[in-house]
C-alpha atoms as a PDB file:
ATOM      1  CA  UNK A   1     -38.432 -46.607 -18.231  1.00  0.00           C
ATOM      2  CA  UNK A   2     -35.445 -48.953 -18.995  1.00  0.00           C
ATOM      3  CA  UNK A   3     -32.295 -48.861 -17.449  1.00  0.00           C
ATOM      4  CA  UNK A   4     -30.304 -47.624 -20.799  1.00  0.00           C
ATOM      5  CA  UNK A   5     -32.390 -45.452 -22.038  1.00  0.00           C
ATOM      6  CA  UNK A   6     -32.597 -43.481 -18.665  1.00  0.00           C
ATOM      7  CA  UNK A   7     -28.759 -43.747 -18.542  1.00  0.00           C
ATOM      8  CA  UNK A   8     -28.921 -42.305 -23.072  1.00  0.00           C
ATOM      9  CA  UNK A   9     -31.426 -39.688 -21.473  1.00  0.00           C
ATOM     10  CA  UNK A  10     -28.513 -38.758 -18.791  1.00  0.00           C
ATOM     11  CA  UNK A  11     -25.565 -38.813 -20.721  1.00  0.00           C
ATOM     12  CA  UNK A  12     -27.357 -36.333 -23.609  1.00  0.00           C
ATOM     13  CA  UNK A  13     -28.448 -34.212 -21.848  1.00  0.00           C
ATOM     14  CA  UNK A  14     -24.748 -34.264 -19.762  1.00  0.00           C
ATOM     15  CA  UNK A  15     -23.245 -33.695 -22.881  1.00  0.00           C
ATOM     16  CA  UNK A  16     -25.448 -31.308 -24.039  1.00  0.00           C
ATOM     17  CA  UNK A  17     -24.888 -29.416 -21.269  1.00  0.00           C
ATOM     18  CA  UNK A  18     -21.577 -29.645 -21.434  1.00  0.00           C
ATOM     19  CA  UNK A  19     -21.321 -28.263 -24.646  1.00  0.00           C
ATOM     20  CA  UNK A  20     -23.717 -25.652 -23.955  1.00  0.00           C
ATOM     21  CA  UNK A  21     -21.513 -24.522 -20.809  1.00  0.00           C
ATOM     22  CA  UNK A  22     -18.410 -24.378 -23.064  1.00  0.00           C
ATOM     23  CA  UNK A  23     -20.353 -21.750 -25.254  1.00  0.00           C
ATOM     24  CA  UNK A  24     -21.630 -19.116 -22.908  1.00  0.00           C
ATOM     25  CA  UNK A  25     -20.628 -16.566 -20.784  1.00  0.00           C
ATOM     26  CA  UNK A  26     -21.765 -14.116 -18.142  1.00  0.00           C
ATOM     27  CA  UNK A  27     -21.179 -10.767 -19.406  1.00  0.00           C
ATOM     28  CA  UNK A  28     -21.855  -6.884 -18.005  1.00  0.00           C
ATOM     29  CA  UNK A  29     -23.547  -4.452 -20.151  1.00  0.00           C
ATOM     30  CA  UNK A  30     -23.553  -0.901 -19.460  1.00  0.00           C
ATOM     31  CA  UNK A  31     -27.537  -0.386 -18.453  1.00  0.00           C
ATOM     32  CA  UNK A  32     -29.893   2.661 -17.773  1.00  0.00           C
ATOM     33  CA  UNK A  33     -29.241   4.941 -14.559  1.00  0.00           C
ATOM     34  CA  UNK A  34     -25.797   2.787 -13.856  1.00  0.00           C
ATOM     35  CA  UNK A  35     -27.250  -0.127 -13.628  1.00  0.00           C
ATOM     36  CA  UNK A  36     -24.737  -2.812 -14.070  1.00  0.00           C
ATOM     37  CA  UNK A  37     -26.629  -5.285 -16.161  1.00  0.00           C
ATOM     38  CA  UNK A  38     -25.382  -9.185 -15.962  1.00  0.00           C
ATOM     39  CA  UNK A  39     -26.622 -11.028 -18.775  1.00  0.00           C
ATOM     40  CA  UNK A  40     -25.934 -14.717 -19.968  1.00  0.00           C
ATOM     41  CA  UNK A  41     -25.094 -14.762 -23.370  1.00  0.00           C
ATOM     42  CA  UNK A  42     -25.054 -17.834 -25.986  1.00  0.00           C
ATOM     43  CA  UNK A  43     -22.914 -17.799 -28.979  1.00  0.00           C
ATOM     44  CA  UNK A  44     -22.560 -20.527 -32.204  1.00  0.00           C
ATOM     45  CA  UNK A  45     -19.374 -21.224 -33.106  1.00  0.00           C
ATOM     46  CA  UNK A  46     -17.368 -19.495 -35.560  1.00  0.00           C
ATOM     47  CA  UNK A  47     -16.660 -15.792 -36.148  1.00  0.00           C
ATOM     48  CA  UNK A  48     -19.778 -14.252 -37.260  1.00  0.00           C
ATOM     49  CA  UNK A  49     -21.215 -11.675 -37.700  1.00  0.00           C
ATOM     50  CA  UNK A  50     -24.342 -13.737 -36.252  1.00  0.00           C
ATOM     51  CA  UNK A  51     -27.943 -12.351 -35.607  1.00  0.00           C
ATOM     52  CA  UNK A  52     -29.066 -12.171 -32.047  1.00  0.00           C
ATOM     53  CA  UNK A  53     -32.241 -12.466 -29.637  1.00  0.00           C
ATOM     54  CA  UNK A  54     -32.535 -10.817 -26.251  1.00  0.00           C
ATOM     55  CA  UNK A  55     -34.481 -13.047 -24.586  1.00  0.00           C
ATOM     56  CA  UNK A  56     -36.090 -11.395 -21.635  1.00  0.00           C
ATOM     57  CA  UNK A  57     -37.488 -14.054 -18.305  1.00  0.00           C
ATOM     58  CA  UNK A  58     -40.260 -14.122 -16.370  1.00  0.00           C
ATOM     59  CA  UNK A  59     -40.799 -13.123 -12.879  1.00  0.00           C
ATOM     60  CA  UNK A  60     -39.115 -15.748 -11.342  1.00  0.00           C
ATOM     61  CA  UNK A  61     -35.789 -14.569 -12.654  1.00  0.00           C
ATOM     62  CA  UNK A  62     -33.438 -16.084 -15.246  1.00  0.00           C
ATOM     63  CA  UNK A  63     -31.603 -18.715 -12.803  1.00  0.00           C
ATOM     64  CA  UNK A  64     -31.520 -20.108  -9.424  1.00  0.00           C
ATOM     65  CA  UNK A  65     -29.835 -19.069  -6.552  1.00  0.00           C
ATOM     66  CA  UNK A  66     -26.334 -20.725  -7.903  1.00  0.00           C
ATOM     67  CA  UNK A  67     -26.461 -19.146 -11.052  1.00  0.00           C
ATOM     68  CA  UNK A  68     -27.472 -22.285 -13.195  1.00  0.00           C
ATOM     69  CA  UNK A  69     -29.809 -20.842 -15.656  1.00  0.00           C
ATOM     70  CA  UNK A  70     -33.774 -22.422 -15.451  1.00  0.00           C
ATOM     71  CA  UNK A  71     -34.433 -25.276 -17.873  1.00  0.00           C
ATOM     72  CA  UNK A  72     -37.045 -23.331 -20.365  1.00  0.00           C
ATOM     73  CA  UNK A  73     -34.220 -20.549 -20.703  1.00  0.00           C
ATOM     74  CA  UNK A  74     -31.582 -23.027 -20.907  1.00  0.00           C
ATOM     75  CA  UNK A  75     -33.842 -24.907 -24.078  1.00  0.00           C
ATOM     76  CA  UNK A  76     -34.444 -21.998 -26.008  1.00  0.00           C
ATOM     77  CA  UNK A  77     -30.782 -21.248 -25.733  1.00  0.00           C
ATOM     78  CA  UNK A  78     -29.973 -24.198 -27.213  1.00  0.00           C
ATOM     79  CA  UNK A  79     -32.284 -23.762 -29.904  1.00  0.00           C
ATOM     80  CA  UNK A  80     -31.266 -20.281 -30.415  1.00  0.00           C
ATOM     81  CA  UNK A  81     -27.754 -20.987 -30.243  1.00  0.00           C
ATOM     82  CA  UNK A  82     -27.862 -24.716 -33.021  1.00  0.00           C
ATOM     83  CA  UNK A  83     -30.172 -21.897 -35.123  1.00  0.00           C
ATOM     84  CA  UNK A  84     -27.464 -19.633 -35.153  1.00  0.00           C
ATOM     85  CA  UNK A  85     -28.235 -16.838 -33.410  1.00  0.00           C
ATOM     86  CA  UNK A  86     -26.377 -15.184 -30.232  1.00  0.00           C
ATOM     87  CA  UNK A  87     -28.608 -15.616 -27.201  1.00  0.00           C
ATOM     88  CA  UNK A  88     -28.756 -13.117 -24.398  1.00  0.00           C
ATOM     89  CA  UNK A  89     -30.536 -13.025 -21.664  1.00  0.00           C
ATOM     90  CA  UNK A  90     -30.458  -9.882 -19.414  1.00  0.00           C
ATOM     91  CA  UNK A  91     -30.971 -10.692 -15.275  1.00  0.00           C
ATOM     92  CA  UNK A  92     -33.365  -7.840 -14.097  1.00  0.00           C
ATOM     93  CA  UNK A  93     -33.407  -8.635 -10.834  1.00  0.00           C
ATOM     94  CA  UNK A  94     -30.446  -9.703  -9.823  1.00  0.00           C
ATOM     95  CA  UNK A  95     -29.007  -7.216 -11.147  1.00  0.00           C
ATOM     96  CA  UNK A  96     -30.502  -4.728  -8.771  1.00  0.00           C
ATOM     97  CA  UNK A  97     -30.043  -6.714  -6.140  1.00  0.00           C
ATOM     98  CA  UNK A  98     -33.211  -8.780  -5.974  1.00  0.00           C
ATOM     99  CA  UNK A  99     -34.695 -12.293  -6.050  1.00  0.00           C
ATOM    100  CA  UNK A 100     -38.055 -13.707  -7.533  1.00  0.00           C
ATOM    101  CA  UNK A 101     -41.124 -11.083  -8.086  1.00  0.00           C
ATOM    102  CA  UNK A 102     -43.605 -13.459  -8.325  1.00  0.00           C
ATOM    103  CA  UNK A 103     -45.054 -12.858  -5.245  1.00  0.00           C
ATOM    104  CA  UNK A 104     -44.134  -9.248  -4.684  1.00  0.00           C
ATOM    105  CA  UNK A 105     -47.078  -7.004  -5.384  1.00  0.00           C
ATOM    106  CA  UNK A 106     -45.679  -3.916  -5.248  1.00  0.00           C
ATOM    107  CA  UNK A 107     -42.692  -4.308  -7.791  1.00  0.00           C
ATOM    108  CA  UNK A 108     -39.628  -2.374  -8.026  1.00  0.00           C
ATOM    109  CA  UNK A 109     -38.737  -3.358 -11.356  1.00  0.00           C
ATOM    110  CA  UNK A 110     -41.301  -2.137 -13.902  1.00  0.00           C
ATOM    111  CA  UNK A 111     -41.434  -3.332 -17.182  1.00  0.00           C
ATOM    112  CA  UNK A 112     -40.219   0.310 -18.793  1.00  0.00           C
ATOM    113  CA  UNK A 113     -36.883  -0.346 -16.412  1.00  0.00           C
ATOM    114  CA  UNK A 114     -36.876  -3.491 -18.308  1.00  0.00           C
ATOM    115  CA  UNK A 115     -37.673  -2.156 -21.601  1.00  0.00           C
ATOM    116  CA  UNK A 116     -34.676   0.103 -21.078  1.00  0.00           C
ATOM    117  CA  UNK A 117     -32.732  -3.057 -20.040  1.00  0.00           C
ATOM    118  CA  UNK A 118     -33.525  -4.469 -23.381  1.00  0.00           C
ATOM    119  CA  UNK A 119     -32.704  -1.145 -25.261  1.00  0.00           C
ATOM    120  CA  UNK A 120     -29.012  -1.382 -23.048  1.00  0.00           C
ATOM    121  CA  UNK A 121     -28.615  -4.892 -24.360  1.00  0.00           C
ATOM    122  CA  UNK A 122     -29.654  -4.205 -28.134  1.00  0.00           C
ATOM    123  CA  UNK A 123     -26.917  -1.455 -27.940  1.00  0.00           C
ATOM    124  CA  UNK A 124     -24.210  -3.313 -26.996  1.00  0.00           C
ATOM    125  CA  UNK A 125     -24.826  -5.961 -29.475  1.00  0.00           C
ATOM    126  CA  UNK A 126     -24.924  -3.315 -31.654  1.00  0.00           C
ATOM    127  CA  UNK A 127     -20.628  -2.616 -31.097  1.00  0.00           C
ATOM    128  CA  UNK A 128     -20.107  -6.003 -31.305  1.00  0.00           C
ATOM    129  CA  UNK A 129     -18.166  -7.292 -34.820  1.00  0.00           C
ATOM    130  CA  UNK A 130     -19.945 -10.622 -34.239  1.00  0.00           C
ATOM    131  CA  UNK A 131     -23.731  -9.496 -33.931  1.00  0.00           C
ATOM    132  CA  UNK A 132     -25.642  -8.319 -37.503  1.00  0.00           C
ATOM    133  CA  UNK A 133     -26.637  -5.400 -36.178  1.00  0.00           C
ATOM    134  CA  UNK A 134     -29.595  -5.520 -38.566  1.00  0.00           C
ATOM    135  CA  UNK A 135     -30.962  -8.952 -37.313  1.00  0.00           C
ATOM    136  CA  UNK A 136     -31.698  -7.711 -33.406  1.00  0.00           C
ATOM    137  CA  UNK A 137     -34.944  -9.711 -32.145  1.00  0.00           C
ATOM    138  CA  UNK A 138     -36.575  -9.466 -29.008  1.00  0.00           C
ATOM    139  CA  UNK A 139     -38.027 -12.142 -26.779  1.00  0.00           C
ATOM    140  CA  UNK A 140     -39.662 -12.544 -23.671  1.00  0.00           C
ATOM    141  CA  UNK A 141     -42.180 -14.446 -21.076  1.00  0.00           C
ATOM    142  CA  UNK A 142     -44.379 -13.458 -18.998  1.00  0.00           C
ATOM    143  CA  UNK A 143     -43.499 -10.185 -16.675  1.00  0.00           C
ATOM    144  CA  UNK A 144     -40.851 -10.319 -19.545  1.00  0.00           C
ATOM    145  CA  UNK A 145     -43.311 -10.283 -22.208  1.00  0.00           C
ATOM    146  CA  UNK A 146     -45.049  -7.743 -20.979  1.00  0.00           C
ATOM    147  CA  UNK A 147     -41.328  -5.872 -21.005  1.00  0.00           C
ATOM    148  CA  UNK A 148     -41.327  -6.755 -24.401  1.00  0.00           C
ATOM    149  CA  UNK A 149     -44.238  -4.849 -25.546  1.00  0.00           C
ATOM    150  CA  UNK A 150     -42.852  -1.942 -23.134  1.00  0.00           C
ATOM    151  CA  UNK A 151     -40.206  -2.043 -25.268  1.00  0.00           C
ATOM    152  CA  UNK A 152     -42.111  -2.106 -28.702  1.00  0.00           C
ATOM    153  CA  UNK A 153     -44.107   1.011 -28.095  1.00  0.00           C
ATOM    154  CA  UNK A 154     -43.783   4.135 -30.198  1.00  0.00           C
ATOM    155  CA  UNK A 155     -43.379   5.816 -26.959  1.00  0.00           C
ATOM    156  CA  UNK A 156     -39.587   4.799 -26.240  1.00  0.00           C
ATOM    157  CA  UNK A 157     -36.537   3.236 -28.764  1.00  0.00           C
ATOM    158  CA  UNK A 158     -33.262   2.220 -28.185  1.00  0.00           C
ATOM    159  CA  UNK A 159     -30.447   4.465 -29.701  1.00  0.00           C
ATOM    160  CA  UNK A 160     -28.674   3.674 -33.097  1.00  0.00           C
ATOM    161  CA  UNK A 161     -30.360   0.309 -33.413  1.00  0.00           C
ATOM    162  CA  UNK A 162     -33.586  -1.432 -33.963  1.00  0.00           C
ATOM    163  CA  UNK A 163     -35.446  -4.619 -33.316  1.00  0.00           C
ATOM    164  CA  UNK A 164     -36.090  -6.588 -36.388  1.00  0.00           C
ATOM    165  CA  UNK A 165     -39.274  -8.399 -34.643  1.00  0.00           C
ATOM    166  CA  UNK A 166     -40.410  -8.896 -31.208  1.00  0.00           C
ATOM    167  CA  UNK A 167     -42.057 -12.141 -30.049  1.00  0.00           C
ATOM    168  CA  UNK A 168     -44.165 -12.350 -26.370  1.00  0.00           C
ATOM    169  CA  UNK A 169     -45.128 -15.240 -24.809  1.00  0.00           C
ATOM    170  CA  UNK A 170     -48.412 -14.894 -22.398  1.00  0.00           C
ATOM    171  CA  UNK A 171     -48.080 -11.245 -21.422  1.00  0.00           C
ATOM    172  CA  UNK A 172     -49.516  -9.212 -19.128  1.00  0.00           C
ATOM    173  CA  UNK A 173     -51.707  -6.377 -21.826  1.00  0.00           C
ATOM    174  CA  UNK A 174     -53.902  -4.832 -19.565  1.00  0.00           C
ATOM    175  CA  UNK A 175     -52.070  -1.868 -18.674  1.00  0.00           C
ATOM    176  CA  UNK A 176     -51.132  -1.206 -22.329  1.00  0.00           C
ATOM    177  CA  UNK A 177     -54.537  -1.613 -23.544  1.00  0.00           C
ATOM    178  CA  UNK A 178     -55.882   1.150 -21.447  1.00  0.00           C
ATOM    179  CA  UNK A 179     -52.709   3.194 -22.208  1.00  0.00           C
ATOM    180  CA  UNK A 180     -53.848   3.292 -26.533  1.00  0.00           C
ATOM    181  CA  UNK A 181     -50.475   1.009 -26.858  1.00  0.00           C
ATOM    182  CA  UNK A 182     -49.347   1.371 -30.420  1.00  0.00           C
ATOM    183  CA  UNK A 183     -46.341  -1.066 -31.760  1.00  0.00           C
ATOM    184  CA  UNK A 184     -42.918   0.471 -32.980  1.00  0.00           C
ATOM    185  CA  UNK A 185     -42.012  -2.638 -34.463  1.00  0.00           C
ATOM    186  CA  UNK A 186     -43.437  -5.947 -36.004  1.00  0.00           C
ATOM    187  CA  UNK A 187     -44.976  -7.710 -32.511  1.00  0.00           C
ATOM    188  CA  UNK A 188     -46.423 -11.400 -32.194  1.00  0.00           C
ATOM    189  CA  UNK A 189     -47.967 -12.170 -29.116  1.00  0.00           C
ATOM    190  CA  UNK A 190     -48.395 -15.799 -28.276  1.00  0.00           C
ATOM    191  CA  UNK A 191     -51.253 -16.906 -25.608  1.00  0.00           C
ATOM    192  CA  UNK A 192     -53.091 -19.683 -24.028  1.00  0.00           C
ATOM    193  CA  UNK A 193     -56.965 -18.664 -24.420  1.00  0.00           C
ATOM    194  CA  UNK A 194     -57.389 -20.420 -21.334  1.00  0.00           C
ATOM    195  CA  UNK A 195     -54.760 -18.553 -19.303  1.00  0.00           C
ATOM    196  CA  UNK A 196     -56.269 -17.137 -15.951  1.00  0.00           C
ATOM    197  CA  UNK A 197     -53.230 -15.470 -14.330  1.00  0.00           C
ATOM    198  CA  UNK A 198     -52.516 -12.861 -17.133  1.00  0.00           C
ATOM    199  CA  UNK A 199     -55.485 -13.202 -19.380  1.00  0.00           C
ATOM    200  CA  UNK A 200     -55.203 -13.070 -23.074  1.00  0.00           C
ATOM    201  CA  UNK A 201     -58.568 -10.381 -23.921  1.00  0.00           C
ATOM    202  CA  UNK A 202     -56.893  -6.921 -23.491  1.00  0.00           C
ATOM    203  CA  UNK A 203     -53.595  -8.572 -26.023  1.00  0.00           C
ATOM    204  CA  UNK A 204     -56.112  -9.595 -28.662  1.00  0.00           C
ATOM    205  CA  UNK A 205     -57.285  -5.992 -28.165  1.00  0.00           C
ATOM    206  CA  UNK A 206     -54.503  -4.608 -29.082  1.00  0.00           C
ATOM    207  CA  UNK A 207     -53.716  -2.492 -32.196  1.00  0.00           C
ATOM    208  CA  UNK A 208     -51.185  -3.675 -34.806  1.00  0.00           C
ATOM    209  CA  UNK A 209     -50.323  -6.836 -33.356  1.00  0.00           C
ATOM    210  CA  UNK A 210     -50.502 -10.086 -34.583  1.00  0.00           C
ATOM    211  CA  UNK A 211     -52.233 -12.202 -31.861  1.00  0.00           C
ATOM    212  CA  UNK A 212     -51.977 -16.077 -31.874  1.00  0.00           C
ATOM    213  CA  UNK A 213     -53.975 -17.968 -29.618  1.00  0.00           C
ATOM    214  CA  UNK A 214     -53.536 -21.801 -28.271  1.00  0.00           C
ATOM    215  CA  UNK A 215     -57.239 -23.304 -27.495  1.00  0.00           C
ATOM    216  CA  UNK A 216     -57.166 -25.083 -23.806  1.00  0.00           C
ATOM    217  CA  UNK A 217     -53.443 -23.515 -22.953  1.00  0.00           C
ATOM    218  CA  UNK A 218     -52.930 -22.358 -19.553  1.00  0.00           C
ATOM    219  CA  UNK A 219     -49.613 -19.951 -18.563  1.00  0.00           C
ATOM    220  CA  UNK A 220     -46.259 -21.345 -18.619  1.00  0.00           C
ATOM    221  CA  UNK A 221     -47.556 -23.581 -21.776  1.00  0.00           C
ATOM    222  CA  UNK A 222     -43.742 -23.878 -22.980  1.00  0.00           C
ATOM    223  CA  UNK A 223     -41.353 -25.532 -20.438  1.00  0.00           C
ATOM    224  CA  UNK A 224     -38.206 -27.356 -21.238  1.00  0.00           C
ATOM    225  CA  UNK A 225     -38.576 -31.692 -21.764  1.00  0.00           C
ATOM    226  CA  UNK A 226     -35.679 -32.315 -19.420  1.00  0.00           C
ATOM    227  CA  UNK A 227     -34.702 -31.080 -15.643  1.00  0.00           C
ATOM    228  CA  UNK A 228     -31.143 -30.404 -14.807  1.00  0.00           C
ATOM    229  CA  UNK A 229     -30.468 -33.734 -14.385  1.00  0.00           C
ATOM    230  CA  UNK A 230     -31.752 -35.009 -17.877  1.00  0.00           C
ATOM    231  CA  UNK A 231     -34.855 -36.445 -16.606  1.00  0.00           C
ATOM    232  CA  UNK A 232     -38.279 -36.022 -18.547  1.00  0.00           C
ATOM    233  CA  UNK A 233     -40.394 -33.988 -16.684  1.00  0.00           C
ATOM    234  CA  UNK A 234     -42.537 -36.184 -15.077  1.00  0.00           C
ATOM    235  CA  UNK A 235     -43.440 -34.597 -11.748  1.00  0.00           C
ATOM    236  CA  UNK A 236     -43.858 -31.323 -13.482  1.00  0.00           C
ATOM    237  CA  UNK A 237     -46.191 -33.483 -15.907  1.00  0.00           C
ATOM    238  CA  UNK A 238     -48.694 -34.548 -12.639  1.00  0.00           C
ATOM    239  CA  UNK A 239     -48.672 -31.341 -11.580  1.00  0.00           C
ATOM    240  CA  UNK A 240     -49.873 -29.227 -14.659  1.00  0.00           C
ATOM    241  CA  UNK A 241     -52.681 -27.195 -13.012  1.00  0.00           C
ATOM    242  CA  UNK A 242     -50.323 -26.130  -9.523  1.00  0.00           C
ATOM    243  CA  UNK A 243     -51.950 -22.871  -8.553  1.00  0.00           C
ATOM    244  CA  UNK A 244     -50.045 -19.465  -8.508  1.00  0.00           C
ATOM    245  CA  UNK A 245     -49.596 -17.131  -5.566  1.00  0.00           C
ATOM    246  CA  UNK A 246     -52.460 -15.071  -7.819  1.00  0.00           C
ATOM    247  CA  UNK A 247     -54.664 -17.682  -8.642  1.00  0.00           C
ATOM    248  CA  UNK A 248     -53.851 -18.342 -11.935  1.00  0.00           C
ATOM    249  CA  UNK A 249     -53.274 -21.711 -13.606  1.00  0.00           C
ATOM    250  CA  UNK A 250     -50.527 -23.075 -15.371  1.00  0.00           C
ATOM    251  CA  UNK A 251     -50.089 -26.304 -17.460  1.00  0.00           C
ATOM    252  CA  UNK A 252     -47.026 -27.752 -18.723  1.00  0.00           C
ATOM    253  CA  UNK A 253     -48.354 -28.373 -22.288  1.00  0.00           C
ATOM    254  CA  UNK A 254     -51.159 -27.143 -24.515  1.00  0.00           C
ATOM    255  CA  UNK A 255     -53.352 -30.083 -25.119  1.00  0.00           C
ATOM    256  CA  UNK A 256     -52.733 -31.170 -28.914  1.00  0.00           C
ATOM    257  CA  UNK A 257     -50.059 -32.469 -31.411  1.00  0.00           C
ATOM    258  CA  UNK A 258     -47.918 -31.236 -33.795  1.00  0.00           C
ATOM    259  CA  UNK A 259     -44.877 -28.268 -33.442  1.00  0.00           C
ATOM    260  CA  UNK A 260     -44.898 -24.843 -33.284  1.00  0.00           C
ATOM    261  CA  UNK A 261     -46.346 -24.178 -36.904  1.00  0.00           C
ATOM    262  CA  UNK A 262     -44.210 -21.406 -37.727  1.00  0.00           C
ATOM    263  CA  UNK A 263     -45.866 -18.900 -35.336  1.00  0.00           C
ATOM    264  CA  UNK A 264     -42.547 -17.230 -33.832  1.00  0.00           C
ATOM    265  CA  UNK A 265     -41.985 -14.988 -36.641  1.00  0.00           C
ATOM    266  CA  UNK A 266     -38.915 -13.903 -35.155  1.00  0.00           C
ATOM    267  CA  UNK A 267     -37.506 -17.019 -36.121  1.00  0.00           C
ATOM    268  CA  UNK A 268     -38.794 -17.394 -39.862  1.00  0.00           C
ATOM    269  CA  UNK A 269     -37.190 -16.764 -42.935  1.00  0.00           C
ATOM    270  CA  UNK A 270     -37.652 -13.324 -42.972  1.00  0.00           C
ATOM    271  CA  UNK A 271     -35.176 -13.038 -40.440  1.00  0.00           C
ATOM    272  CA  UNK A 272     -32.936 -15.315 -40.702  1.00  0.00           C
ATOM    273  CA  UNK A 273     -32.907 -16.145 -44.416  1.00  0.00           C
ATOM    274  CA  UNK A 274     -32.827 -19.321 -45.841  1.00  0.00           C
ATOM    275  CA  UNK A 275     -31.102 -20.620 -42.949  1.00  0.00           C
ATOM    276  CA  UNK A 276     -33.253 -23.138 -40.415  1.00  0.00           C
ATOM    277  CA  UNK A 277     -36.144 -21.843 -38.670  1.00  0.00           C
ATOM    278  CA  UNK A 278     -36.267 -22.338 -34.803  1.00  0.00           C
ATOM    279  CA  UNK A 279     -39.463 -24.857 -33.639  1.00  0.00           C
ATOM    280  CA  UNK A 280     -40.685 -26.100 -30.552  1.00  0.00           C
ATOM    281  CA  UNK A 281     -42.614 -29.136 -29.946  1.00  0.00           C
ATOM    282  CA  UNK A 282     -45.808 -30.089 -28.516  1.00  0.00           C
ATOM    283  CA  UNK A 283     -47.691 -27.268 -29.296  1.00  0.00           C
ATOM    284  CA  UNK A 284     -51.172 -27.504 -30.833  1.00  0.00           C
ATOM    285  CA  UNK A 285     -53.212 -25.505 -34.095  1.00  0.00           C
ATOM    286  CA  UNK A 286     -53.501 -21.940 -33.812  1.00  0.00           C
ATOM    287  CA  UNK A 287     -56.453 -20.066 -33.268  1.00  0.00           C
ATOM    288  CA  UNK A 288     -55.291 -16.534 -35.409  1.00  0.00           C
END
């Protein structure tokens, strides 16, 4: 790569980041059974009232052990945050005084405690004079998408508020599809067909839910382009098919062109209006 452009690469994403650190904060949000939840919050300019996404990580936690927030997290806040929407993203774990679960088997966060962690986070919003308190959306990857559809069940709600839409990427379903899981709320689940660590089968058996599949994906099909230090991926790019503690596979990219054709509902006009709808690139044809 030549020397300037790996110096324009730098500098962006520098002054991206920048500008992205001038617009967050770390906030505390009341949680379930006195939790003390910190969250990481993202918020456009101006005074509002803006709609909002609680974007809910994987099992690997929402930052590293300095705080910085992970690249994918730190994308889709971007794009969440030039969308304008408030971005929030609620640290489970750390939270309760704990690291990664990724290789924990017997977890002591379950995805109801994170559910309620959501619920927490949608009320709070909810006070706020800059959050539409009719425009709540839920997000969430992985462990936290399968806390996402913990939190969309007809079983348990959050109190004096509702989520507009809920979007999951790769999930884990097969608890909920032996438990006769029924949605509360409009649900997308989005899922490589060829993910082996959380398979997609028991989500695409699921009731009420709109299902969209990615032919070839593997887990962890959505990283961020750049690392902390503004450089493209690369290594991550040789090393698509690293093996998971369980076995599974991940790539970096479905195989494929085009963007994200419109499949996060969340982020379509329904919910935002006419303004811009949220994409993400590299992402191939859908197999609804």
């Amino acid at each position: 790569m030549p020397f300037f452009i790996r110096i324009f690469i730098v500098v962006s994403f520098g002054l991206y980041a920048l500008s992205l650190a001038q617009a967050q904060d770390w906030v505390e949000i009341p949680g379930r059974n006195n939790i003390r939840l910190k969250a990481q919050m993202f918020k456009p300019a101006g005074p509002g009232p803006f709609p909002a996404v609680i974007a809910l990580h994987g099992c690997g936690g929402l930052s590293n052990t300095r705080g910085v927030i992970n690249p994918r997290h730190a994308d889709w806040a971007e794009r969440l945050q030039s969308a304008g929407f408030i971005a929030i993203f609620p640290e489970s774990f750390s939270s309760r005084g704990l690291g990664s679960q990724c290789n924990v088997r017997d977890r002591d966060v379950r995805s109801k405690d994170r559910a309620y962690d959501a619920f927490a986070t949608a009320e709070w919003l909810a006070s706020r004079p800059d959050v539409d308190r009719h425009r709540i959306g839920l997000l969430g990857w992985s462990n936290g998408g399968t806390s996402v559809l913990s939190a969309s069940r007809t079983i348990r709600a959050p109190k004096g508020v509702e989520f507009r839409q809920a979007v999951a990427f790769y999930p884990g379903c097969k608890a909920m599809a032996e438990e006769d899981f029924r949605a509360r709320i409009p649900l997308t689940i989005l899922h490589g067909l060829a993910d082996d660590w959380t398979v997609p089968e028991p989500c695409r058996s699921l009731s009420g839910v709109r299902f969209i599949g990615y032919d070839g994906a593997h887990h962890d099909f959505d990283p961020a382009d750049t690392d902390a230090q503004g450089r493209v991926l690369e290594e991550r790019q040789r090393h698509c098919h690293d093996r998971y503690a369980s076995g599974g596979t991940r790539r970096c990219h479905p195989p494929g062109d085009g963007d994200f054709q419109g499949d996060v509902a969340l982020f379509g006009s329904d919910f935002i209006g006419p303004k811009k709808p949220i994409t993400s690139a590299s992402f191939p044809a859908a197999d609804s």
